[in-house]
C-alpha atoms as a PDB file:
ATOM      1  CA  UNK A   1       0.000   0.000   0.000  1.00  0.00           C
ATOM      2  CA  UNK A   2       1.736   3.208  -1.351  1.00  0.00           C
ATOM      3  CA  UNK A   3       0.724   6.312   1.452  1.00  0.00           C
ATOM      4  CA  UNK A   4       0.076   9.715  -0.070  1.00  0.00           C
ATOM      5  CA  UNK A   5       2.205  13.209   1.353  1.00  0.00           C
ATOM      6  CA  UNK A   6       1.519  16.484   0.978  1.00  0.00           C
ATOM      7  CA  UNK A   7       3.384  19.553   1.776  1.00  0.00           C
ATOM      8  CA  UNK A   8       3.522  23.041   0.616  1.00  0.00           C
ATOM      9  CA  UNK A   9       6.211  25.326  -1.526  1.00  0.00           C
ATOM     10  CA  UNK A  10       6.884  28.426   0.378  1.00  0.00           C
ATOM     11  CA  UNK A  11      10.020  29.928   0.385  1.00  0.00           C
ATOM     12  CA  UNK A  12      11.927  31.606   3.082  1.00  0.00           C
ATOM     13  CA  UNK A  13      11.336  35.198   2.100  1.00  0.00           C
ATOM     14  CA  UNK A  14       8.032  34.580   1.738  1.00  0.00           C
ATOM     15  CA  UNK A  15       8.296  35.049   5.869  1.00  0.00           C
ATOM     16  CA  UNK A  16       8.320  38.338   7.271  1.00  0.00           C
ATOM     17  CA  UNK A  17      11.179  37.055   9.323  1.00  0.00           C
ATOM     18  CA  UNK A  18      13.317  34.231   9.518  1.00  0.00           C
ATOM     19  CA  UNK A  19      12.539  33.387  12.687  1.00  0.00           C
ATOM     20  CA  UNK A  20       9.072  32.535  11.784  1.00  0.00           C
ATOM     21  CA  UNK A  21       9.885  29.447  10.023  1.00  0.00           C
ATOM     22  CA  UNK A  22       9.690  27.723  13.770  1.00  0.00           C
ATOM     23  CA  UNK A  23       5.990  28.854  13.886  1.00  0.00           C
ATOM     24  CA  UNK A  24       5.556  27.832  10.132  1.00  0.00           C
ATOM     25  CA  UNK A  25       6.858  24.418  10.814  1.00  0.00           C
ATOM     26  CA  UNK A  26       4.377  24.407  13.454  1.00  0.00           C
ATOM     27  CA  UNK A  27       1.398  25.545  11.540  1.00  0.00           C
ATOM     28  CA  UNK A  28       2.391  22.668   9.269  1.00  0.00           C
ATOM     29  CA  UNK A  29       2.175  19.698  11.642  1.00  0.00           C
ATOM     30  CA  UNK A  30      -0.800  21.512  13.155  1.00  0.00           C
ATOM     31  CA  UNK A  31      -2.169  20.732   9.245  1.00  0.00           C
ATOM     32  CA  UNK A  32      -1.079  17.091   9.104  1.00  0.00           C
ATOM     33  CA  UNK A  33       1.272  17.783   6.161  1.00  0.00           C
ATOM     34  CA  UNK A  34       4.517  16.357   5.989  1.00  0.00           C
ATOM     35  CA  UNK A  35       7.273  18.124   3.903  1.00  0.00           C
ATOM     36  CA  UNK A  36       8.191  22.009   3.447  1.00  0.00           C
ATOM     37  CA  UNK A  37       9.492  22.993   0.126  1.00  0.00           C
ATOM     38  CA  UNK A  38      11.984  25.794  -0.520  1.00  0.00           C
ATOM     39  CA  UNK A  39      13.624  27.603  -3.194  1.00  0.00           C
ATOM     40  CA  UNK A  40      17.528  27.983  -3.519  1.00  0.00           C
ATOM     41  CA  UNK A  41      18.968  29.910  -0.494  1.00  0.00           C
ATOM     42  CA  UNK A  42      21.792  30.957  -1.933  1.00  0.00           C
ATOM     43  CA  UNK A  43      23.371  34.837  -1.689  1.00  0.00           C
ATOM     44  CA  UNK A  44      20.917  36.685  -4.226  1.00  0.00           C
ATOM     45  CA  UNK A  45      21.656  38.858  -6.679  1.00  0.00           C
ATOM     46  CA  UNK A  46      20.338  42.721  -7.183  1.00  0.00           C
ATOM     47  CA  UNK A  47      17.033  40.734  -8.767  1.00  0.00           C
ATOM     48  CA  UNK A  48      16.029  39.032  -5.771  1.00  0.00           C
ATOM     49  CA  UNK A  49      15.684  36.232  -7.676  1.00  0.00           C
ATOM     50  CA  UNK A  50      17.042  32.432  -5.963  1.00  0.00           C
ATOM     51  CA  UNK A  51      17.735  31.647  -8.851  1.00  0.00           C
ATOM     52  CA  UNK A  52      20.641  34.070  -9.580  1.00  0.00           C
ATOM     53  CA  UNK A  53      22.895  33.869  -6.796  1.00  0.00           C
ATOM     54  CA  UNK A  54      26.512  34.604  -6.057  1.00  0.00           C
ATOM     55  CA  UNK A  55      27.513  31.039  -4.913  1.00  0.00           C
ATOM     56  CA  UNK A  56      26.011  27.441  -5.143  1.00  0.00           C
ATOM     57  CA  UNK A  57      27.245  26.843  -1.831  1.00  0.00           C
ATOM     58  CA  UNK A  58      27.271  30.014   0.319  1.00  0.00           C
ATOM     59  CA  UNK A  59      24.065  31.118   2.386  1.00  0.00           C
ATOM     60  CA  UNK A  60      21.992  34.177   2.207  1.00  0.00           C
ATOM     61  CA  UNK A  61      22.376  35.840   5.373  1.00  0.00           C
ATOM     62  CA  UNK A  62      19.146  37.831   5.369  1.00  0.00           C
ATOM     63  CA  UNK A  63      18.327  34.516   6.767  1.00  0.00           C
ATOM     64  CA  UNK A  64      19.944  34.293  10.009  1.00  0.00           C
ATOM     65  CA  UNK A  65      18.115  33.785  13.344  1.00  0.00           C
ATOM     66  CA  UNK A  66      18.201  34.172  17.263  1.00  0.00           C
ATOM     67  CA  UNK A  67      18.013  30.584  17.335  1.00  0.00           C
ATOM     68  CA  UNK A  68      20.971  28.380  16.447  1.00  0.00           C
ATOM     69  CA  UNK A  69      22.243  24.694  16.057  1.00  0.00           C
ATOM     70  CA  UNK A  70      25.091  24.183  18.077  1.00  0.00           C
ATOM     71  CA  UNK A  71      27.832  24.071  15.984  1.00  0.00           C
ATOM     72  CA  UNK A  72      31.641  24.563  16.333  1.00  0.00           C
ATOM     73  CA  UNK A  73      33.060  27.922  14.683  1.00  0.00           C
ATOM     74  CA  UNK A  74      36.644  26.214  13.933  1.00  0.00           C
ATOM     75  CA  UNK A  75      35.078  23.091  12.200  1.00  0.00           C
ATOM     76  CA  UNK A  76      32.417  24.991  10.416  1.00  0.00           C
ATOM     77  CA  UNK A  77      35.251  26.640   8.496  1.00  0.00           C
ATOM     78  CA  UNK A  78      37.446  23.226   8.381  1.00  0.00           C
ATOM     79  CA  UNK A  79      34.475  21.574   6.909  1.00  0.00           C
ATOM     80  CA  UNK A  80      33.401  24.103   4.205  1.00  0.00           C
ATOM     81  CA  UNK A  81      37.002  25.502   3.168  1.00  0.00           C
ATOM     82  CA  UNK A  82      36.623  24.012  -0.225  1.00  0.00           C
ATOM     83  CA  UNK A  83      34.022  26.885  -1.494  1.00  0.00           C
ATOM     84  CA  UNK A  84      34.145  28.946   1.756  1.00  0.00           C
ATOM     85  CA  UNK A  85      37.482  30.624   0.874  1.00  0.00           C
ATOM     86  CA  UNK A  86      37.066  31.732  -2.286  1.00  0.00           C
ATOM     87  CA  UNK A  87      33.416  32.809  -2.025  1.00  0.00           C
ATOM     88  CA  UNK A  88      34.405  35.149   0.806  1.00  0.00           C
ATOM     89  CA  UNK A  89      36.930  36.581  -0.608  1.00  0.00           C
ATOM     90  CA  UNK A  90      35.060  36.741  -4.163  1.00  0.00           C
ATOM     91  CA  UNK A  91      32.035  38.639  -2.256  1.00  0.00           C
ATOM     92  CA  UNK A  92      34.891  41.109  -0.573  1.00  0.00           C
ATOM     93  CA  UNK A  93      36.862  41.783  -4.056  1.00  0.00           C
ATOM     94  CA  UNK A  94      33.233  42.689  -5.662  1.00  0.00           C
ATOM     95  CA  UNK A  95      33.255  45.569  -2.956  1.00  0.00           C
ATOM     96  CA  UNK A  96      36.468  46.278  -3.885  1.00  0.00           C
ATOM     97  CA  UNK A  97      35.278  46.764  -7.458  1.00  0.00           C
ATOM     98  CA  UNK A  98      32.597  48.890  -7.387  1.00  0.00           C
ATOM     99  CA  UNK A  99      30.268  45.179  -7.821  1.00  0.00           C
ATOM    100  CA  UNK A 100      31.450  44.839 -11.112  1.00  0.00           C
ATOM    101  CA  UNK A 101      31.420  41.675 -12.345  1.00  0.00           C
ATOM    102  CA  UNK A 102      34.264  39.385 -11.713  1.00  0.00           C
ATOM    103  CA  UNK A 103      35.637  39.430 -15.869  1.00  0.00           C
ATOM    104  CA  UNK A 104      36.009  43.202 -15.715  1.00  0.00           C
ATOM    105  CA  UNK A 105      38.162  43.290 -11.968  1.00  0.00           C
ATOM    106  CA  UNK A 106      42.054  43.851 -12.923  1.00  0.00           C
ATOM    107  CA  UNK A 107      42.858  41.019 -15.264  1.00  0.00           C
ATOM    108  CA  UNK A 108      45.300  39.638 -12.566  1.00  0.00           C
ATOM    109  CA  UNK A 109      42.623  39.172  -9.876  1.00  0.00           C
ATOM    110  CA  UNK A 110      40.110  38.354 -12.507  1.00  0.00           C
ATOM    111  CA  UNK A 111      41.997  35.338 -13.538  1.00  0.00           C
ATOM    112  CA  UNK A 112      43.513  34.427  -9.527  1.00  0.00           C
ATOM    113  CA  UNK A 113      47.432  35.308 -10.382  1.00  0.00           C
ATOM    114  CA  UNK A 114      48.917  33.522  -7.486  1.00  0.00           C
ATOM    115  CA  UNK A 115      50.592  36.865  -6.142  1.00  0.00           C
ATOM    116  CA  UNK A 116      47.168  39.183  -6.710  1.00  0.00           C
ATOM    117  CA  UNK A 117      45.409  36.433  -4.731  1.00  0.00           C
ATOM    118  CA  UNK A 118      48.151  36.535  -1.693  1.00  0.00           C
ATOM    119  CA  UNK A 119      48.100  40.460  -2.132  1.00  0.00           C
ATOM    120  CA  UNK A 120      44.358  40.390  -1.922  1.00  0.00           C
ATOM    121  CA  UNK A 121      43.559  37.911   0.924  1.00  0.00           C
ATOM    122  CA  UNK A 122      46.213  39.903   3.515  1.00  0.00           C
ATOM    123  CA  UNK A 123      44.526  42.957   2.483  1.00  0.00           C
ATOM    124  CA  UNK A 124      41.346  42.384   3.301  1.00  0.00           C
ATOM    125  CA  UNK A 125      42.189  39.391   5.719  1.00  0.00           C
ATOM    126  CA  UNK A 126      39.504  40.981   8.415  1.00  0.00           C
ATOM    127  CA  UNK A 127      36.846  41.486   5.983  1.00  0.00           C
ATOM    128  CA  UNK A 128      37.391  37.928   4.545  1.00  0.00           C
ATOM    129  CA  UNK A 129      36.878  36.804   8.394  1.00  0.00           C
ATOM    130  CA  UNK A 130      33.927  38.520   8.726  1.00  0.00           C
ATOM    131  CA  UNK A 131      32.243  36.758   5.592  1.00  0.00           C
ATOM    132  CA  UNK A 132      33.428  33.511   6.895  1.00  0.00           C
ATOM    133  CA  UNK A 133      31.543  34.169  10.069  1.00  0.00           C
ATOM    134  CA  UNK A 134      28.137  35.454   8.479  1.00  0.00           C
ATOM    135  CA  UNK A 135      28.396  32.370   6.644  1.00  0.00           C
ATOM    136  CA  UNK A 136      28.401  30.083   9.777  1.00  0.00           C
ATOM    137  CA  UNK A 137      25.842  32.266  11.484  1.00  0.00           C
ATOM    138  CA  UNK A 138      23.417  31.293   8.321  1.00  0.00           C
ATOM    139  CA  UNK A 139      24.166  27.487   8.953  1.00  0.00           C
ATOM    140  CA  UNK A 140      23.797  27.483  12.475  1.00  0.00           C
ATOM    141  CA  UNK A 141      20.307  29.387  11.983  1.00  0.00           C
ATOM    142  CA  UNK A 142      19.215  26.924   9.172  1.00  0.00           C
ATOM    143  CA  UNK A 143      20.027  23.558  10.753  1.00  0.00           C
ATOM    144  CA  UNK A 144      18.162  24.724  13.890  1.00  0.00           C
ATOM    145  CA  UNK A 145      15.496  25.371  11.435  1.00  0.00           C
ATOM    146  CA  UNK A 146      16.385  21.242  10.365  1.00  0.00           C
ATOM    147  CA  UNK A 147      16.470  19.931  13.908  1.00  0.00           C
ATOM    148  CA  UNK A 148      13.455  21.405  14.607  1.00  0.00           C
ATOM    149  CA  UNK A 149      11.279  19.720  11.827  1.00  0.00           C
ATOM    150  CA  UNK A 150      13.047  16.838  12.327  1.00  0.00           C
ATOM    151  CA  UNK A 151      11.611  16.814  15.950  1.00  0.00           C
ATOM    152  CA  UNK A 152       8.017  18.250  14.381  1.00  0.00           C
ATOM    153  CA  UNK A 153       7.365  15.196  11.701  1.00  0.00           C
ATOM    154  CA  UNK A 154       8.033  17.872   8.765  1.00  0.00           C
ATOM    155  CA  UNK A 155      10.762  16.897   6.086  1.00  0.00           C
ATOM    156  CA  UNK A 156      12.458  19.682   4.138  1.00  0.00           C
ATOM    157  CA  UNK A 157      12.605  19.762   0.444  1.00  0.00           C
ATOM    158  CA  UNK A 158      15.490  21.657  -1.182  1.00  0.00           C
ATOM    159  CA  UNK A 159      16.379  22.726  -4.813  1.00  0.00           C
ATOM    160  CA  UNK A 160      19.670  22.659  -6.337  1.00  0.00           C
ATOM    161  CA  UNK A 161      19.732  24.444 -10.342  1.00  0.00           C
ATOM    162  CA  UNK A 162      21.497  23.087 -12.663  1.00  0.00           C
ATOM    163  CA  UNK A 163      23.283  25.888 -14.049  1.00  0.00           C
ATOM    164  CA  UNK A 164      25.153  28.811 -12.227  1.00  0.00           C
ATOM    165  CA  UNK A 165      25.204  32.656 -12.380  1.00  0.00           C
ATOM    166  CA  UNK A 166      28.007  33.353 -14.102  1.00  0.00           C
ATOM    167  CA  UNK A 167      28.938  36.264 -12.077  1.00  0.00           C
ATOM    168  CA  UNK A 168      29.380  33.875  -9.200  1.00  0.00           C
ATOM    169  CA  UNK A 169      32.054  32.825  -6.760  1.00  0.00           C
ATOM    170  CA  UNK A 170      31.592  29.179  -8.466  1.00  0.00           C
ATOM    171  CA  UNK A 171      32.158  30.437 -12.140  1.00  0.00           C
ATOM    172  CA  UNK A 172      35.320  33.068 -11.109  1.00  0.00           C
ATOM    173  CA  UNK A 173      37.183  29.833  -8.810  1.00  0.00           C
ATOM    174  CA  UNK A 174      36.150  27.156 -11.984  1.00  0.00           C
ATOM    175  CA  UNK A 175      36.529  28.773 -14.928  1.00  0.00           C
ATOM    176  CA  UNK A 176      38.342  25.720 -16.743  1.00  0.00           C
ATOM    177  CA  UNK A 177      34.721  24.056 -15.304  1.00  0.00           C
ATOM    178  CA  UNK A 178      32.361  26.403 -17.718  1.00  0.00           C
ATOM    179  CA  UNK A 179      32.205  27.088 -21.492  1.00  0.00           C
ATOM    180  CA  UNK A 180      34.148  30.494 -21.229  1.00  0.00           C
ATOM    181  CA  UNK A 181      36.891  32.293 -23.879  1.00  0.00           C
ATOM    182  CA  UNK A 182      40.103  33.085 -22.953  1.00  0.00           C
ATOM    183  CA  UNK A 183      38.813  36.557 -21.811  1.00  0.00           C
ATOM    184  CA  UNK A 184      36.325  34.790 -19.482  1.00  0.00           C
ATOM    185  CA  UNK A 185      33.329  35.402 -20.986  1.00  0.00           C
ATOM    186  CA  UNK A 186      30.990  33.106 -21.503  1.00  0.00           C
ATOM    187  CA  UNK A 187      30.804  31.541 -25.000  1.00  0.00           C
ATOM    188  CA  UNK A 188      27.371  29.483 -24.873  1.00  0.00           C
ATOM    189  CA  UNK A 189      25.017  30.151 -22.941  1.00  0.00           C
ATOM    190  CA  UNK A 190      21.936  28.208 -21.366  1.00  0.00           C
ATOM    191  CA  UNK A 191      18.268  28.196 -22.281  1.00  0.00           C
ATOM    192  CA  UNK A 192      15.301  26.321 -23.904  1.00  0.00           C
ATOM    193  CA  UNK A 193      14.222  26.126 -27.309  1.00  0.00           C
ATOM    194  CA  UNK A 194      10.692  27.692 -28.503  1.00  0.00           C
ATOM    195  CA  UNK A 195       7.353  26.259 -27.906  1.00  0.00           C
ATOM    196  CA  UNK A 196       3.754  26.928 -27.575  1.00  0.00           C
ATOM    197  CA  UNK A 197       4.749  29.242 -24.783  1.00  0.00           C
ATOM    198  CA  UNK A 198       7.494  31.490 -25.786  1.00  0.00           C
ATOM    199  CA  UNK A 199       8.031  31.787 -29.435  1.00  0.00           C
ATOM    200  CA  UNK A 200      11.358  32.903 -28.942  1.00  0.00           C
ATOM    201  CA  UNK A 201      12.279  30.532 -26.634  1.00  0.00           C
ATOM    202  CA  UNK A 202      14.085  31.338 -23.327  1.00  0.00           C
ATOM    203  CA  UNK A 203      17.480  32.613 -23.008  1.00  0.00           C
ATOM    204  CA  UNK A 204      18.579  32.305 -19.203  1.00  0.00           C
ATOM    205  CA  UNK A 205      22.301  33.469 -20.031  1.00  0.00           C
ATOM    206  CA  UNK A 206      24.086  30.734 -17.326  1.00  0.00           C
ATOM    207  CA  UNK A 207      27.193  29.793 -18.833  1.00  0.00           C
ATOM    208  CA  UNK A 208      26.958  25.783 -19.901  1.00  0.00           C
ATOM    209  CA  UNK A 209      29.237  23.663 -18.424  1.00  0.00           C
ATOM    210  CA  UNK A 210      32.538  22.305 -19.878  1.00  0.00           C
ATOM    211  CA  UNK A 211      31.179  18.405 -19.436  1.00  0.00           C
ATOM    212  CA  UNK A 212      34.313  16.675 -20.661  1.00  0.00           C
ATOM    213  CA  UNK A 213      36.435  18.831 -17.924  1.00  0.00           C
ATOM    214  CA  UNK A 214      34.222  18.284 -15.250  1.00  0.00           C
ATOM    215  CA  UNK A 215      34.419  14.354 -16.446  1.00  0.00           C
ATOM    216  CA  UNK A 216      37.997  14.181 -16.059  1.00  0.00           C
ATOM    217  CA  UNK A 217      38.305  14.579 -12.209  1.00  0.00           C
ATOM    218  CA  UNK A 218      34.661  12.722 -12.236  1.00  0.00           C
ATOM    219  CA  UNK A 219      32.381  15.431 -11.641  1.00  0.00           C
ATOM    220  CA  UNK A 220      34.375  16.437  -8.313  1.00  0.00           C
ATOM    221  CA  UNK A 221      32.236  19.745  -8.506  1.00  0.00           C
ATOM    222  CA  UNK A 222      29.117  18.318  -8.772  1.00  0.00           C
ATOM    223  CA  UNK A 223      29.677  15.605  -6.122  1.00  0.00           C
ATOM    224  CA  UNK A 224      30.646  18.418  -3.482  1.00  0.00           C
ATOM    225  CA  UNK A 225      27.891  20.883  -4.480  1.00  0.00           C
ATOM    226  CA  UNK A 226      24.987  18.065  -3.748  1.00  0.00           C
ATOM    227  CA  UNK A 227      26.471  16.862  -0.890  1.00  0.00           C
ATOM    228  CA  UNK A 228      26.875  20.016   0.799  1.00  0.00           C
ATOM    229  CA  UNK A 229      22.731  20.396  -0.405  1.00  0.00           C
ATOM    230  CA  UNK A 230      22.258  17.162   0.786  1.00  0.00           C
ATOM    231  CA  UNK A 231      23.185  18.114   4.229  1.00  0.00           C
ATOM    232  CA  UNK A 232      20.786  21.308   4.259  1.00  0.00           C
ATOM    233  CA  UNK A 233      17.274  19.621   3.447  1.00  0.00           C
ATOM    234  CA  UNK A 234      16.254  15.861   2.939  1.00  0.00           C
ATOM    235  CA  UNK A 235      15.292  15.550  -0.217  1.00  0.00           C
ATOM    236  CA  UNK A 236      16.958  17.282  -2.969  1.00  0.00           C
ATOM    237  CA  UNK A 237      14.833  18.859  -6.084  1.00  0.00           C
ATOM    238  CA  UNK A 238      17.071  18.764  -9.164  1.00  0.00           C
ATOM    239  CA  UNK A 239      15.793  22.243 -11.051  1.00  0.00           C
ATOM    240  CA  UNK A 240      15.760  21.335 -15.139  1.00  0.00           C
ATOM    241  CA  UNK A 241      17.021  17.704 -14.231  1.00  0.00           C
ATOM    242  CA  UNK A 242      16.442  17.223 -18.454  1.00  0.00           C
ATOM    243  CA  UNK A 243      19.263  18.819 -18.883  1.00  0.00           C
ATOM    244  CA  UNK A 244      21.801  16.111 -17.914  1.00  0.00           C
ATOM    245  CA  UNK A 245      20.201  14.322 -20.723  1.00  0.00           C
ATOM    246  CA  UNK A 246      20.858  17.256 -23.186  1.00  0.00           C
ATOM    247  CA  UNK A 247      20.572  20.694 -22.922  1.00  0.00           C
ATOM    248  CA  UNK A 248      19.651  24.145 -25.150  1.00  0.00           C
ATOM    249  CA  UNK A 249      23.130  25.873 -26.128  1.00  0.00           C
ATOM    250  CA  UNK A 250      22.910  29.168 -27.459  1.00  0.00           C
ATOM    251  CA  UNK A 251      26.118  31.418 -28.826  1.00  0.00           C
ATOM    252  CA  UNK A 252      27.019  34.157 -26.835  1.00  0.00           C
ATOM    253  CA  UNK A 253      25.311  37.528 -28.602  1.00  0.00           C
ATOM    254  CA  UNK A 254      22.524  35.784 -29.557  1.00  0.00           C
ATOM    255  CA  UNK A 255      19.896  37.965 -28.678  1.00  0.00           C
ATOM    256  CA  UNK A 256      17.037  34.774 -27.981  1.00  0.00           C
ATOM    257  CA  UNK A 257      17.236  31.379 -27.835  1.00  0.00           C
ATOM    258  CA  UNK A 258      15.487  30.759 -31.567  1.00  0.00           C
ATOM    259  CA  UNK A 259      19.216  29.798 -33.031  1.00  0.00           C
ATOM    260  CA  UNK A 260      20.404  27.536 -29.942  1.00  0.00           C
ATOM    261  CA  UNK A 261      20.733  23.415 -30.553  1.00  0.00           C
ATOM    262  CA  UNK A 262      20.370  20.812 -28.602  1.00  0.00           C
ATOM    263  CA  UNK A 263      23.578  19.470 -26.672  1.00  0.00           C
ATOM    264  CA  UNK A 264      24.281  15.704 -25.541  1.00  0.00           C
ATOM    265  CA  UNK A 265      24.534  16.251 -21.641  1.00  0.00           C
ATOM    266  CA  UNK A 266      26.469  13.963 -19.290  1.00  0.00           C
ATOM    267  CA  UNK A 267      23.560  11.323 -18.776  1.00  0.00           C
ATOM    268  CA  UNK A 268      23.732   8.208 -17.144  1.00  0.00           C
ATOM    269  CA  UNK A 269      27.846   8.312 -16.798  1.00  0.00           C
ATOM    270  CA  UNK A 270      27.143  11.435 -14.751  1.00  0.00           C
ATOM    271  CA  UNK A 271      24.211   9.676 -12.548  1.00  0.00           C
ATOM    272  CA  UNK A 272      26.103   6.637 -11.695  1.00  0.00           C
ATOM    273  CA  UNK A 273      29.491   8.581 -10.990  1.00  0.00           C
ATOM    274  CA  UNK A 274      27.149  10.815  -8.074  1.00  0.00           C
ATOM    275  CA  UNK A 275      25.361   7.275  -6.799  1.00  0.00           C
ATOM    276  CA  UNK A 276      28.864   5.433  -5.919  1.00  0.00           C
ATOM    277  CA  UNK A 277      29.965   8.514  -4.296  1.00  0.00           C
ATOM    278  CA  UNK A 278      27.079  10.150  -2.382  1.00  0.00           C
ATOM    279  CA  UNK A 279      24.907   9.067  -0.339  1.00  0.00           C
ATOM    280  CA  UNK A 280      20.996   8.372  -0.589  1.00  0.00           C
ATOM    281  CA  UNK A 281      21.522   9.541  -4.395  1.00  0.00           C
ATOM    282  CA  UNK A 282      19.086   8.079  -6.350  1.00  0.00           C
END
């Protein structure tokens, strides 16, 4: 006998404050439902949109709380170094540039010249701190959001994209990861084809990935980005999951997606690479 769930999609800023997601939780197992659903809640761009953020990893910290997990400062930063680092000091350097986007910073900075990166991370080495710690106060706030569910019955649904900004912390660390020139910017670009709906089709303007680099260390990237998900909601929702199949390509200055083609994506090589390495991937 299969059991029927139910839930409800509302996302976190959907709350007039972040602290009401205890009450919201509550209001849900006072309604017999069983799982929340959120949007991405990564560090949004001037759009306000979740799904054109400034990391894949990194936390909004509009969303931090009185109430937090208890969590240890030291291994928060141990545990997340791998993106932490260079997202804090990528959200530090866009101050530094008036926000302009990471390709048009000084080319030596803009490309991580081992000496620009050394000058840049003892310049602003208290800044960088200070990132690193907003960061941990958004995990501590969200997984006492977790533990409390947990405790409630109420199972939290996530959402990872599948593509990137590209003015992102992820792109400027990765770029050998993305479809980019040798100036950095991007040369095809993401969308769908046209349909019934949009005659011109949809042209989101994510950089596509580089699949056979990301193949070579097998999908390394991916593998850390869902884990790290994986360990902020329990059950993952893989936004435009299609696209590992194939995906829309479009060349850079096209103005829609009309003249884009379709792209073999990683497929099944990609899927069984992610279910020998994470866990509960299926």
């Amino acid at each position: 006998m299969t059991l029927r769930r139910c839930g409800i999609l509302l996302h976190i800023s959907s709350l007039p404050a972040f602290d009401l997601c205890f009450d919201f939780i509550d209001f849900l197992k006072d309604s017999n439902q069983s799982y929340w659903q959120i949007l991405p809640t990564n560090p949004v761009m001037k759009e306000l949109s979740p799904y054109k953020c400034y990391s894949a990893f990194a936390g909004d910290t509009r969303y931090i709380g009185k109430k937090r997990a208890d969590i240890d400062y030291e291994a928060f930063i141990e545990e997340n170094q791998y993106w932490l680092s260079d997202y804090s000091l990528f959200i530090v350097l866009k101050k530094h540039f008036n926000n302009l986007p990471w390709n048009e910073w000084n080319k030596d900075i803009a490309f991580r010249e081992k000496a620009s990166m050394y000058h840049f991370q003892n310049l602003y080495a208290k800044e960088i701190e200070e990132e690193n710690y907003k960061q941990y106060e958004f995990y501590a706030s969200w997984l006492a959001v977790m533990e409390y569910a947990k405790l409630q019955g109420i199972k939290i649904i996530g959402d990872i994209p599948l593509y990137v900004s590209y003015d992102s912390a992820d792109v400027w660390a990765n770029k050998p990861l993305f479809n980019l020139n040798e100036k950095g910017y991007p040369k095809k670009l993401a969308g769908v084809p046209p349909d019934n709906f949009s005659k011109r089709g949809q042209l989101w303007g994510n950089p596509t990935y580089n699949w056979g680099n990301l193949k070579e260390d097998n999908y390394r990237w991916w593998k850390e980005r869902i884990a790290h998900a994986q360990n902020l909601a329990d059950i993952i929702r893989f936004d435009h999951f299609r696209g590992l199949e194939s995906y829309w390509e479009v060349d850079e200055g096209e103005k829609d997606a009309v003249k884009g083609k379709w792209i073999k994506g990683p497929g099944e090589d990609f899927l069984e690479e992610m279910k020998k390495s994470l866990k509960n991937f299926s």
